[in-house]
PDB file of N, CA and C in Angstrom:
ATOM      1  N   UNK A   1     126.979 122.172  91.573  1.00  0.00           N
ATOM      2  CA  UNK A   1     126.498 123.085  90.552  1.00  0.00           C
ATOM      3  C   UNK A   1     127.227 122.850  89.232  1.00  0.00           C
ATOM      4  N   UNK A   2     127.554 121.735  88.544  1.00  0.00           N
ATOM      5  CA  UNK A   2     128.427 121.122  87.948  1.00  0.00           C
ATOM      6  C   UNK A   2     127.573 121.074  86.765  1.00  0.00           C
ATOM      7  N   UNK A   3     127.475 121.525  85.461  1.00  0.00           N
ATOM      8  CA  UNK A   3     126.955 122.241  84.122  1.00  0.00           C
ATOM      9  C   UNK A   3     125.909 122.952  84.481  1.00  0.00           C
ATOM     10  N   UNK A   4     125.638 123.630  85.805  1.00  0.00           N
ATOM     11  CA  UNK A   4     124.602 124.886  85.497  1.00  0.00           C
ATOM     12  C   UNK A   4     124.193 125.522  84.502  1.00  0.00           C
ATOM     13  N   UNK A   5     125.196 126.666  83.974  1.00  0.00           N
ATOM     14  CA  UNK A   5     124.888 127.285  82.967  1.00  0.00           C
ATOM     15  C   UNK A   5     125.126 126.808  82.024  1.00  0.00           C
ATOM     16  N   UNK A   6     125.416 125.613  81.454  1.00  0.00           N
ATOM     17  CA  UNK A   6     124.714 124.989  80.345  1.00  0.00           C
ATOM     18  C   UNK A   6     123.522 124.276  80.134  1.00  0.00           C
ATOM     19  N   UNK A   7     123.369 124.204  81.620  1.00  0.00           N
ATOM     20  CA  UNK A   7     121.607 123.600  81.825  1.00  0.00           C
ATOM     21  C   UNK A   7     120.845 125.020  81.416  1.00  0.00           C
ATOM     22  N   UNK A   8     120.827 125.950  82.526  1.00  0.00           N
ATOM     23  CA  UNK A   8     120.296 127.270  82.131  1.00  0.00           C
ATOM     24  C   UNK A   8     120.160 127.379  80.390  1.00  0.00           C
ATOM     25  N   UNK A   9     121.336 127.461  79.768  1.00  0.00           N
ATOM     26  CA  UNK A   9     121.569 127.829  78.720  1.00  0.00           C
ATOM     27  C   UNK A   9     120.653 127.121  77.624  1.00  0.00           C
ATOM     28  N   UNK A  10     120.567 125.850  78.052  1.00  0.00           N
ATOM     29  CA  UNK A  10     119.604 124.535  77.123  1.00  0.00           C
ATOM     30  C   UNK A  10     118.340 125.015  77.279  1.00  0.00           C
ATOM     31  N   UNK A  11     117.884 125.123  78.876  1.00  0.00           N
ATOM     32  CA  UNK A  11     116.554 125.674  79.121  1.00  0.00           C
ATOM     33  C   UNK A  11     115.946 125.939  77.665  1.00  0.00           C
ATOM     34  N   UNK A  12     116.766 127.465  78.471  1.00  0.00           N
ATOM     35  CA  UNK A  12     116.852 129.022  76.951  1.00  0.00           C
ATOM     36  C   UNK A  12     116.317 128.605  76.133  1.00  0.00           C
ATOM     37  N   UNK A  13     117.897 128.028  75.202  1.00  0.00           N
ATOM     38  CA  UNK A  13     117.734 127.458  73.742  1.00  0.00           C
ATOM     39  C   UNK A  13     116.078 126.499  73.148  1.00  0.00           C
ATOM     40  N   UNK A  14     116.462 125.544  73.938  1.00  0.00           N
ATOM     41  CA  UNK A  14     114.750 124.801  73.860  1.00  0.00           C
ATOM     42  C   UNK A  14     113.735 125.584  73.775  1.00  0.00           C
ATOM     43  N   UNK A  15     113.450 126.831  74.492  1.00  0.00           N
ATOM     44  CA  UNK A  15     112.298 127.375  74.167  1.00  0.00           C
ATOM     45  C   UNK A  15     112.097 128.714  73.454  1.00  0.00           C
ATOM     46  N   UNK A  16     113.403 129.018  73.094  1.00  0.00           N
ATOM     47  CA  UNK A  16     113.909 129.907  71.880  1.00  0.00           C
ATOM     48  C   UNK A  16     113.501 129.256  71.282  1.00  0.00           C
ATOM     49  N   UNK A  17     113.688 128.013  70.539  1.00  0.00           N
ATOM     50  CA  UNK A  17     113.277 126.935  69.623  1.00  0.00           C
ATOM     51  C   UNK A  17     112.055 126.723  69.471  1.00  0.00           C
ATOM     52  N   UNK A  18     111.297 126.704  70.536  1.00  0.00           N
ATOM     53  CA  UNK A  18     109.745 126.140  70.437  1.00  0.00           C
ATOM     54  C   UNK A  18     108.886 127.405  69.781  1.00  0.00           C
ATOM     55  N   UNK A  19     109.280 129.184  70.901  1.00  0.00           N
ATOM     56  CA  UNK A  19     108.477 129.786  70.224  1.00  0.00           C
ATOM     57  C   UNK A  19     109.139 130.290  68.538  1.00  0.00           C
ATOM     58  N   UNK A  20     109.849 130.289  68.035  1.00  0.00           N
ATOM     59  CA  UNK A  20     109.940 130.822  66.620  1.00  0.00           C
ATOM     60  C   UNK A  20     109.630 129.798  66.154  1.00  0.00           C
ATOM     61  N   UNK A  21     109.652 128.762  66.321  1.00  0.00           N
ATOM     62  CA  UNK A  21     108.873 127.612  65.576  1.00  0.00           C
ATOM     63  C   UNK A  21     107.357 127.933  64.856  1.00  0.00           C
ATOM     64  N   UNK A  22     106.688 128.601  66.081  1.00  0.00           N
ATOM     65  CA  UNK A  22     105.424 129.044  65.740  1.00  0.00           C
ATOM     66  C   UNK A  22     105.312 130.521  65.157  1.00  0.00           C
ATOM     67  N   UNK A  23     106.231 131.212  64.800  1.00  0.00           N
ATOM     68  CA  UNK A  23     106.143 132.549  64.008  1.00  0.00           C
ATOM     69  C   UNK A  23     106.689 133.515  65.064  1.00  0.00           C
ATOM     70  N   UNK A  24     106.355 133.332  66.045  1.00  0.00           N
ATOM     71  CA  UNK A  24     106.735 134.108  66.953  1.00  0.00           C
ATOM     72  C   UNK A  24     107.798 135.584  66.443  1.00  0.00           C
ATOM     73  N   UNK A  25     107.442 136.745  66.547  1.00  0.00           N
ATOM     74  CA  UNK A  25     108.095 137.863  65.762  1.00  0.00           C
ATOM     75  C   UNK A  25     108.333 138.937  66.891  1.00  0.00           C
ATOM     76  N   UNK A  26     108.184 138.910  67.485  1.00  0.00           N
ATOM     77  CA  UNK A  26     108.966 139.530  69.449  1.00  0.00           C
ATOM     78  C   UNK A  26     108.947 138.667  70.855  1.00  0.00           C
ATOM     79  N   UNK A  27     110.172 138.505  70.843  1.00  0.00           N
ATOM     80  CA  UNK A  27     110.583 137.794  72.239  1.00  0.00           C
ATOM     81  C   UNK A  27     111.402 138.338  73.040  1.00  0.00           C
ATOM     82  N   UNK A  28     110.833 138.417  74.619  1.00  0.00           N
ATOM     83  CA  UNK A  28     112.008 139.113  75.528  1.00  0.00           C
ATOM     84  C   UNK A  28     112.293 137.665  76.493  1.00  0.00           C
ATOM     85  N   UNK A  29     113.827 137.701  77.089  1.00  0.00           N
ATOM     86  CA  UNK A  29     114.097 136.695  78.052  1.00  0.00           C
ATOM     87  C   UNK A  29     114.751 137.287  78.925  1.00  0.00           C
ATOM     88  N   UNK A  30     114.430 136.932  80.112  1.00  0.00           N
ATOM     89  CA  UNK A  30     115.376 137.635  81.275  1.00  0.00           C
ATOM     90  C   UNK A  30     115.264 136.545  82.051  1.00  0.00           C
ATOM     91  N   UNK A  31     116.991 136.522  82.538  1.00  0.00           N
ATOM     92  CA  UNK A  31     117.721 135.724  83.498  1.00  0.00           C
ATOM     93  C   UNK A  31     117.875 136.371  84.364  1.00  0.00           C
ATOM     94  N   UNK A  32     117.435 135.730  85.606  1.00  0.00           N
ATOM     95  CA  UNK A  32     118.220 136.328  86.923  1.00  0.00           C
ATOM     96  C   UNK A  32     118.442 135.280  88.099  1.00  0.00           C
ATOM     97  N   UNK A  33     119.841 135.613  88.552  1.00  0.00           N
ATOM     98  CA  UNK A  33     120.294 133.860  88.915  1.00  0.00           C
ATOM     99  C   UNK A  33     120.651 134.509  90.370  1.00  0.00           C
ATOM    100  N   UNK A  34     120.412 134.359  91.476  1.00  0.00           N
ATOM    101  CA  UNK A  34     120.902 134.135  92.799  1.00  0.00           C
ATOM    102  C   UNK A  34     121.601 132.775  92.834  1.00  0.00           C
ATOM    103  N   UNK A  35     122.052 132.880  94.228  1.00  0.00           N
ATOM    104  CA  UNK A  35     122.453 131.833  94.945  1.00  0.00           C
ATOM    105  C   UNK A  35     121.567 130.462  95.521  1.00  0.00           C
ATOM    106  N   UNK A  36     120.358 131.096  95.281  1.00  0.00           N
ATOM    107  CA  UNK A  36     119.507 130.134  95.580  1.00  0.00           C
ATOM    108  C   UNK A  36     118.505 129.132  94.425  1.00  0.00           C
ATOM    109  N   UNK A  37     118.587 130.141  93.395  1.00  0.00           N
ATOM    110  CA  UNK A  37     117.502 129.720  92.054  1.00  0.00           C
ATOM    111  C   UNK A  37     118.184 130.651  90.900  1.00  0.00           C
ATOM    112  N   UNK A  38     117.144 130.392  89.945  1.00  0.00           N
ATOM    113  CA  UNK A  38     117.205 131.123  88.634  1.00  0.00           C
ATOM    114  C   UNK A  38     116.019 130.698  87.990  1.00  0.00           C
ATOM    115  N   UNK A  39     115.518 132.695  88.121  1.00  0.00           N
ATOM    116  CA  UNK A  39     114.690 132.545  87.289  1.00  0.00           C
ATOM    117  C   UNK A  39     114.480 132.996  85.836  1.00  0.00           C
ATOM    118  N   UNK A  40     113.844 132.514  84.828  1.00  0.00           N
ATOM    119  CA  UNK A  40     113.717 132.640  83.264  1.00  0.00           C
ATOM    120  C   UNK A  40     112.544 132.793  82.659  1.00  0.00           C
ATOM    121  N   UNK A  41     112.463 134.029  82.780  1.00  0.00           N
ATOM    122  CA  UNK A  41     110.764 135.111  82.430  1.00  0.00           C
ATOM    123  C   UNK A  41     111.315 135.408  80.418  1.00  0.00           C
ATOM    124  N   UNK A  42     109.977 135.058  79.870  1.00  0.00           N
ATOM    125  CA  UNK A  42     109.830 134.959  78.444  1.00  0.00           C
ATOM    126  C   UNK A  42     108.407 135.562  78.539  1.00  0.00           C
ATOM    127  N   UNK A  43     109.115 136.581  77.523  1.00  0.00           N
ATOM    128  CA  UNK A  43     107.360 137.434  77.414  1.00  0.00           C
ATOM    129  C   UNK A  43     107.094 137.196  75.483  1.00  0.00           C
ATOM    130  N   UNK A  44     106.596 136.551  75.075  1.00  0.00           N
ATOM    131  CA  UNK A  44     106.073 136.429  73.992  1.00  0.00           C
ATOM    132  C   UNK A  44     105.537 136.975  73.227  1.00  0.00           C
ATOM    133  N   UNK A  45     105.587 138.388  72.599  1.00  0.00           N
ATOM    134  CA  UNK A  45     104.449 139.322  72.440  1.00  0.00           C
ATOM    135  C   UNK A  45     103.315 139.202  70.964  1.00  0.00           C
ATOM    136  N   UNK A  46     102.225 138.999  71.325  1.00  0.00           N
ATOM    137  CA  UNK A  46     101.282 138.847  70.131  1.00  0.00           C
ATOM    138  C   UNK A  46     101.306 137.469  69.781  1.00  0.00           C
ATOM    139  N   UNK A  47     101.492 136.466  70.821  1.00  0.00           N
ATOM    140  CA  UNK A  47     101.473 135.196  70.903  1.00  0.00           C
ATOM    141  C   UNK A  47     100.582 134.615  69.854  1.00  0.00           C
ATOM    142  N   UNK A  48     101.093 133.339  69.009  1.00  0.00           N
ATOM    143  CA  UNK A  48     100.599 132.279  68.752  1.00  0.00           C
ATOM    144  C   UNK A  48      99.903 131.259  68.897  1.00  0.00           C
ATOM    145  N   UNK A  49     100.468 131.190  70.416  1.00  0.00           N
ATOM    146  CA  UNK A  49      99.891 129.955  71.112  1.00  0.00           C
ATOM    147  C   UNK A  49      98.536 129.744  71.209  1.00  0.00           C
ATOM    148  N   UNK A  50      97.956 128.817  71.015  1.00  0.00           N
ATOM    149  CA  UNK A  50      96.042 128.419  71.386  1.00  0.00           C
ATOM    150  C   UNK A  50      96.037 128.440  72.913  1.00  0.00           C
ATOM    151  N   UNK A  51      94.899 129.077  74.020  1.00  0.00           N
ATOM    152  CA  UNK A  51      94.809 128.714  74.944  1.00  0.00           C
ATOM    153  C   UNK A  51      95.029 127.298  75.282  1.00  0.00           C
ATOM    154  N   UNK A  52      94.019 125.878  74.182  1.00  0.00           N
ATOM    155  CA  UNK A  52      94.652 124.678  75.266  1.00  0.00           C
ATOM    156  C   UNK A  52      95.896 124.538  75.096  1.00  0.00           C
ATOM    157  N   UNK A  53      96.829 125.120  74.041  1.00  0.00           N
ATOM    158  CA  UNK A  53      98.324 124.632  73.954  1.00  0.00           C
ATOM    159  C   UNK A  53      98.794 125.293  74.919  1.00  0.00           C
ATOM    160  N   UNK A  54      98.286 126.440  76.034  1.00  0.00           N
ATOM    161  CA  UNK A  54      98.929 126.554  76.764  1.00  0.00           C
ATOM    162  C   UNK A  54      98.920 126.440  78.045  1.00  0.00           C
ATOM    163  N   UNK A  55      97.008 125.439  78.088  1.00  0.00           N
ATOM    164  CA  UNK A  55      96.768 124.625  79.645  1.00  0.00           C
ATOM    165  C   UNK A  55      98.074 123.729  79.228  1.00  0.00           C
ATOM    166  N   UNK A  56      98.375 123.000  78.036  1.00  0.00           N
ATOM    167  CA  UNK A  56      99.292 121.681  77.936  1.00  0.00           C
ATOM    168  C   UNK A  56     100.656 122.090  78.872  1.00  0.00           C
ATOM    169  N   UNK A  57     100.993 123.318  77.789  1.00  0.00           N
ATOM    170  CA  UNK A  57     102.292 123.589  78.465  1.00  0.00           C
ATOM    171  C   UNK A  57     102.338 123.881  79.782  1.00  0.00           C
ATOM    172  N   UNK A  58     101.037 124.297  80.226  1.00  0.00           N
ATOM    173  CA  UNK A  58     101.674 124.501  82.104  1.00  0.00           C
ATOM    174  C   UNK A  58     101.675 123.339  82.809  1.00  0.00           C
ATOM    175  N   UNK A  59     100.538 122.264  82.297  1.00  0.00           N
ATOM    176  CA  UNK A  59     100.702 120.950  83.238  1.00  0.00           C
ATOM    177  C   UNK A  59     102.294 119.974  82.911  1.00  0.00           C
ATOM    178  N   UNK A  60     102.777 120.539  81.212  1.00  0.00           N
ATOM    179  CA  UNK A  60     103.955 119.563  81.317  1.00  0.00           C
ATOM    180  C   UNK A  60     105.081 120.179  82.324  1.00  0.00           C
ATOM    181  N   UNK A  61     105.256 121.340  82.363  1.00  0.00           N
ATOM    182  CA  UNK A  61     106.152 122.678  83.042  1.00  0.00           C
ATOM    183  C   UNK A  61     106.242 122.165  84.303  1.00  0.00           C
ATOM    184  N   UNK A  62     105.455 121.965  85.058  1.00  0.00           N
ATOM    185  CA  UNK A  62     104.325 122.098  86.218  1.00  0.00           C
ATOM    186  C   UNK A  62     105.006 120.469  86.599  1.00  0.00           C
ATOM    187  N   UNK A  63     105.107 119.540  85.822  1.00  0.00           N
ATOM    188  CA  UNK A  63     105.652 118.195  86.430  1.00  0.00           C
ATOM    189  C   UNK A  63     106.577 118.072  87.517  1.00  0.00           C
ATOM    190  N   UNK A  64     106.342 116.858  88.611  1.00  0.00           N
ATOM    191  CA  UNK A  64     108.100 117.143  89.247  1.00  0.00           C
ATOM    192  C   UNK A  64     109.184 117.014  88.539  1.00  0.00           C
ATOM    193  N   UNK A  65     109.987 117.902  88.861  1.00  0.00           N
ATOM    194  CA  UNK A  65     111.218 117.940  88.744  1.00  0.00           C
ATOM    195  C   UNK A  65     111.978 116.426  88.730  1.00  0.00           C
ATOM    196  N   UNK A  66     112.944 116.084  87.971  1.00  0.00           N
ATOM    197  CA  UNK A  66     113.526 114.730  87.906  1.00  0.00           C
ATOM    198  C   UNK A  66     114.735 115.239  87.600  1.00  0.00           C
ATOM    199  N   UNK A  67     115.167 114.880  89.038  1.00  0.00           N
ATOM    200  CA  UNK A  67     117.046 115.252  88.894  1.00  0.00           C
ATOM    201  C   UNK A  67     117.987 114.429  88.246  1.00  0.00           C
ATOM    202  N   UNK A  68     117.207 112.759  88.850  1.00  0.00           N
ATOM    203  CA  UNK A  68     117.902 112.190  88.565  1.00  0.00           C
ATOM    204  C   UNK A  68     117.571 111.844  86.428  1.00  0.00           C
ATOM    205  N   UNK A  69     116.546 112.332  85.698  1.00  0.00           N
ATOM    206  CA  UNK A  69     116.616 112.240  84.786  1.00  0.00           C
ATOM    207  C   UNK A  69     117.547 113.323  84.067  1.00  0.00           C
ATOM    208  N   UNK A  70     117.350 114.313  84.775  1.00  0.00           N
ATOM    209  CA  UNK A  70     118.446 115.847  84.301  1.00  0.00           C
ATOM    210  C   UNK A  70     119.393 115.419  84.515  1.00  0.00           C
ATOM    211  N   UNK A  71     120.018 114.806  85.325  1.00  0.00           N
ATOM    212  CA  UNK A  71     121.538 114.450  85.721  1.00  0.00           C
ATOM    213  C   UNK A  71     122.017 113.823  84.087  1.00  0.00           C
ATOM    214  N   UNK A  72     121.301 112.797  83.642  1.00  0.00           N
ATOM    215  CA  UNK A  72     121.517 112.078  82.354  1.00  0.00           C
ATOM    216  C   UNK A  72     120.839 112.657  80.885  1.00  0.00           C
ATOM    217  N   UNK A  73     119.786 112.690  81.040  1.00  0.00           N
ATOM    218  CA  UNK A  73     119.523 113.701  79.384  1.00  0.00           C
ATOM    219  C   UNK A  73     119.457 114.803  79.267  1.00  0.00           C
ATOM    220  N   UNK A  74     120.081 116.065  80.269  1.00  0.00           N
ATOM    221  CA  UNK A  74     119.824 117.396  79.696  1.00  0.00           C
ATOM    222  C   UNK A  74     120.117 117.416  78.581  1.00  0.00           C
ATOM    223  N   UNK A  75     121.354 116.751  77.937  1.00  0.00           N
ATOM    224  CA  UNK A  75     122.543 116.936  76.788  1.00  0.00           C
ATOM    225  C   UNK A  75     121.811 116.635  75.596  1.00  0.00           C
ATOM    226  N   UNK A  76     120.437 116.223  75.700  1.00  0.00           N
ATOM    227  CA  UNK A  76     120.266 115.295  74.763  1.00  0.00           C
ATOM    228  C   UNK A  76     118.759 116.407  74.504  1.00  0.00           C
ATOM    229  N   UNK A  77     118.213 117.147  74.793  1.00  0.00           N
ATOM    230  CA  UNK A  77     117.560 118.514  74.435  1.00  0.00           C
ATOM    231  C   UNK A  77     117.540 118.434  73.359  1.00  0.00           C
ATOM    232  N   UNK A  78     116.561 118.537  72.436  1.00  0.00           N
ATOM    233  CA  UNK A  78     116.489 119.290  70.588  1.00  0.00           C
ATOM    234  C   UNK A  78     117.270 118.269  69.821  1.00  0.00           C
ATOM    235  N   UNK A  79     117.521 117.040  70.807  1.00  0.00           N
ATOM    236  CA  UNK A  79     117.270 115.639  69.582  1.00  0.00           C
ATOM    237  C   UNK A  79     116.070 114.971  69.340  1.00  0.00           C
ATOM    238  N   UNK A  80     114.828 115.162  69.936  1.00  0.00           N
ATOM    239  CA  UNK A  80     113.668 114.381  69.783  1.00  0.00           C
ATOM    240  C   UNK A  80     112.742 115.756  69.454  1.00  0.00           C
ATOM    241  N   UNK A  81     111.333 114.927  69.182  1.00  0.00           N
ATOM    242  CA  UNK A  81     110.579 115.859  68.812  1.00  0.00           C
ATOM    243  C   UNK A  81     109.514 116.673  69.995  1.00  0.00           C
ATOM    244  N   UNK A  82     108.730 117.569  69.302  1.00  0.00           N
ATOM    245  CA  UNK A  82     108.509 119.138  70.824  1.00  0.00           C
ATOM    246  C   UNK A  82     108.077 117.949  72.104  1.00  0.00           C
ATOM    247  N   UNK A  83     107.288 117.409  71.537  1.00  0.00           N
ATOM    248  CA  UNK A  83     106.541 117.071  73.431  1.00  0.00           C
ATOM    249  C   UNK A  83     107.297 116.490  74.314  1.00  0.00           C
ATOM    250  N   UNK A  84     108.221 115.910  74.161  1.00  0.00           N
ATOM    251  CA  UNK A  84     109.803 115.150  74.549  1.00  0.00           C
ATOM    252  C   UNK A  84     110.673 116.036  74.610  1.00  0.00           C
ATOM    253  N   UNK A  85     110.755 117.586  74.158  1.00  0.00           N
ATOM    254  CA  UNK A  85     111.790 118.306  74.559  1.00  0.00           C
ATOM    255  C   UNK A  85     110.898 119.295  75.713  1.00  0.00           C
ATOM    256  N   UNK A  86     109.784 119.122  75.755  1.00  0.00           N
ATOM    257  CA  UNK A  86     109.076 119.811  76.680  1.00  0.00           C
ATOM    258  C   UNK A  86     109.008 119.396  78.031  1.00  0.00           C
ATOM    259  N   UNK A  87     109.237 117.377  78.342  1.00  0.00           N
ATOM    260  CA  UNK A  87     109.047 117.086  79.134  1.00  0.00           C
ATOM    261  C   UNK A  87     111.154 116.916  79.531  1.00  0.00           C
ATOM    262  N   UNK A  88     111.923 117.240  78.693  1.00  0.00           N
ATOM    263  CA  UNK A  88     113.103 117.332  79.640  1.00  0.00           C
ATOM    264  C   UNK A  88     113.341 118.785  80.466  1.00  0.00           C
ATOM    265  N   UNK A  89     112.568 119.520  79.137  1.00  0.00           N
ATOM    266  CA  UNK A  89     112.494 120.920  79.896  1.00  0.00           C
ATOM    267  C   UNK A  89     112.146 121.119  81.468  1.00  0.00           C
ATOM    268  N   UNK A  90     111.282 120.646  81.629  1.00  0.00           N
ATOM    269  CA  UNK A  90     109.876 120.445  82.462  1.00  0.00           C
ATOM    270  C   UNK A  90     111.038 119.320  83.702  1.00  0.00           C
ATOM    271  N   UNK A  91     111.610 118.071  83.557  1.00  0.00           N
ATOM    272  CA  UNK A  91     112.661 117.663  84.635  1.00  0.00           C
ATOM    273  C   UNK A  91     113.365 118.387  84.762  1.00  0.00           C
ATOM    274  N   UNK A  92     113.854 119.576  84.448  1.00  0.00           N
ATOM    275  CA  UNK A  92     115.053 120.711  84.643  1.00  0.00           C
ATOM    276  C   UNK A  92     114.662 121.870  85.071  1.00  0.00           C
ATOM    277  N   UNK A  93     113.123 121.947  85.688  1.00  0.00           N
ATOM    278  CA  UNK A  93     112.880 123.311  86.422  1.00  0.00           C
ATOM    279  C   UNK A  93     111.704 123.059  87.657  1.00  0.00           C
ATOM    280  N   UNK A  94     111.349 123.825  88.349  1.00  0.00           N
ATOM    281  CA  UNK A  94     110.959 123.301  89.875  1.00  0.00           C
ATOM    282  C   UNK A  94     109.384 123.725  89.712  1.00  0.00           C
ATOM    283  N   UNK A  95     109.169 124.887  88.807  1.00  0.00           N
ATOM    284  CA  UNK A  95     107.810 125.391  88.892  1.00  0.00           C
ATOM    285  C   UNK A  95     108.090 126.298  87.494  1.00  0.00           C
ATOM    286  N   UNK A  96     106.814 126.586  87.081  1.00  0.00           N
ATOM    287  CA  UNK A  96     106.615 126.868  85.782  1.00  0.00           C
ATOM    288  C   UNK A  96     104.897 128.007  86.106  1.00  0.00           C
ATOM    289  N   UNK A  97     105.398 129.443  85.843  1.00  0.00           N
ATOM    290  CA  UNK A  97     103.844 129.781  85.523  1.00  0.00           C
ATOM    291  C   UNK A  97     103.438 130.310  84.290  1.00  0.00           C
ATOM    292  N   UNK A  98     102.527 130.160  83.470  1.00  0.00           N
ATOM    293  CA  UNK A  98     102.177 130.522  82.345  1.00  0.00           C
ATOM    294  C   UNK A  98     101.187 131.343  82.051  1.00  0.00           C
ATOM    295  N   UNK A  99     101.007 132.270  81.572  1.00  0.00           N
ATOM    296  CA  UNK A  99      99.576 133.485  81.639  1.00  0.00           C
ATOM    297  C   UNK A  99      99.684 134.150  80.267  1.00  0.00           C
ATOM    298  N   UNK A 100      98.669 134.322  80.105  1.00  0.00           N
ATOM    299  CA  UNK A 100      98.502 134.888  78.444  1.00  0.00           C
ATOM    300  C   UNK A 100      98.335 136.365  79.182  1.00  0.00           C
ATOM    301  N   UNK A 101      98.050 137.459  78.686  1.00  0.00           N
ATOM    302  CA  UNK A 101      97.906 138.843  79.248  1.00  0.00           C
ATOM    303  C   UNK A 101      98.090 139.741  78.021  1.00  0.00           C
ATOM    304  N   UNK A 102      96.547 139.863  77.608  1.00  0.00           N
ATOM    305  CA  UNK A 102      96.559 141.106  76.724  1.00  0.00           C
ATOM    306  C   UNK A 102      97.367 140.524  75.244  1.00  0.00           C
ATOM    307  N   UNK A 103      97.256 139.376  75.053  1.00  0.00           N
ATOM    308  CA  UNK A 103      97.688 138.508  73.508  1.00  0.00           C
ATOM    309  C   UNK A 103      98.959 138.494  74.036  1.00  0.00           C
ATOM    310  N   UNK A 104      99.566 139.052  74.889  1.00  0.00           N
ATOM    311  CA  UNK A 104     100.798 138.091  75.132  1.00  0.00           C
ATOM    312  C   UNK A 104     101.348 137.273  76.045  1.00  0.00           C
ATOM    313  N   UNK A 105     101.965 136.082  75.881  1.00  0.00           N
ATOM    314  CA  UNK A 105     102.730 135.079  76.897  1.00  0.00           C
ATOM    315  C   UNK A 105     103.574 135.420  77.302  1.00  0.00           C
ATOM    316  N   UNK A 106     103.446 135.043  78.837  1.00  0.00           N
ATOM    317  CA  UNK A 106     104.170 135.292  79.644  1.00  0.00           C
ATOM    318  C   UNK A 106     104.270 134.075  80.630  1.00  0.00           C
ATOM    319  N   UNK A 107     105.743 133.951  80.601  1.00  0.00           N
ATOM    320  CA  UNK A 107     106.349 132.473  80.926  1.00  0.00           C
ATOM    321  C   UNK A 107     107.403 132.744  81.771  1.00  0.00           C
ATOM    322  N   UNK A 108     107.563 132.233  83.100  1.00  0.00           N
ATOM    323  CA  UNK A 108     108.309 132.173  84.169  1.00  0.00           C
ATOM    324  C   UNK A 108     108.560 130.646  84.946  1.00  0.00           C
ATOM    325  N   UNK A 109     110.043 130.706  84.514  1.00  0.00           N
ATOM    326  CA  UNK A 109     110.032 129.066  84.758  1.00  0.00           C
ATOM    327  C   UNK A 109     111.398 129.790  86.310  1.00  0.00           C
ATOM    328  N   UNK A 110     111.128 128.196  87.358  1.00  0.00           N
ATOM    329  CA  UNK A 110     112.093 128.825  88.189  1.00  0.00           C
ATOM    330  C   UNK A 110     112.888 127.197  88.715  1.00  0.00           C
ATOM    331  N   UNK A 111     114.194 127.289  88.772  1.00  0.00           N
ATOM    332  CA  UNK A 111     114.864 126.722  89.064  1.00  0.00           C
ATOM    333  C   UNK A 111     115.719 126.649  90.322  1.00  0.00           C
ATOM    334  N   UNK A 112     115.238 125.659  91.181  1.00  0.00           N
ATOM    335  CA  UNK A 112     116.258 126.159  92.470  1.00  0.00           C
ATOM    336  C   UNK A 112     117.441 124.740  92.747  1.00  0.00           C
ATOM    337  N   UNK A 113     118.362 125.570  93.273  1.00  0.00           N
ATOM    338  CA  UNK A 113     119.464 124.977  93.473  1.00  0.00           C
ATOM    339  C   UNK A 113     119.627 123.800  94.574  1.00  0.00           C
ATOM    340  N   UNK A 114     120.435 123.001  94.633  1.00  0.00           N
ATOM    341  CA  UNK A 114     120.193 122.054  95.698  1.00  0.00           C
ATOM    342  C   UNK A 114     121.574 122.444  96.240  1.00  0.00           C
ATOM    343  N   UNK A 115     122.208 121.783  97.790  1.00  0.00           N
ATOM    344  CA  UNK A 115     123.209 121.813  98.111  1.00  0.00           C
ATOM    345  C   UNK A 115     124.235 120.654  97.306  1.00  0.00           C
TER     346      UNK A 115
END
C-alpha cells in the first residue's frame, strides 16, 4: 500500500481539475476508504458536461485497470493534456459509474486494494 494516499489524493486533484475547468460552480467529494477499497463519489451539481462527453468519460473510467502502468506514471498526472490525464486516471481505479440525475453528475469511481 506504498503511496496510497497520494494516489487517492492525485485521483481527487485530477478531477477537481477537469470539472472547474468546465465552470463547474458546486462540487461535493466524498472519500471513504476501508480495508478493502476506496471509494470517491463526486456529485457535480448543474453540470456542464454534454451527454456524449459523458458516454466518453465512462468508457475511458471503465478501462482495465493497469497496475503495472500506475506503479510508474501516477506521478506524472496534470503534466499532459485532459484525455491522457483521463486515461491515467482510468489505470488507477477498478470501476467507474457515471449518471447524470436531474442536471447533475454523479461520479463514483472505486478502487480496490490488492494484497
Amino acid at each position: 500500500m506504498r503511496h496510497e494516499v497520494k494516489k487517492i489524493s492525485r485521483i481527487v486533484d485530477e478531477l477537481t481539475t477537469l470539472f472547474l475547468k468546465e465552470d463547474t460552480n458546486e462540487l461535493d467529494f466524498k472519500i471513504a476508504i476501508t480495508k478493502e477499497k476506496c471509494v470517491i463519489k463526486i456529485v457535480d451539481y448543474h453540470t456542464n458536461f454534454e451527454d456524449a462527453y459523458l458516454e466518453h468519460l465512462s468508457k475511458r473510467l471503465n478501462s482495465q485497470r493497469q497496475r503495472e502502468i500506475e506503479e510508474y506514471y501516477w506521478q506524472l498526472a496534470g503534466e499532459t493534456d485532459e484525455d491522457d490525464e483521463i486515461t491515467l486516471v482510468s489505470a488507477m481505479v477498478d470501476s467507474a459509474i457515471v449518471e447524470k440525475r436531474e442536471g447533475n453528475l454523479m461520479l463514483e469511481l472505486t478502487r480496490l486494494y490488492t494484497s
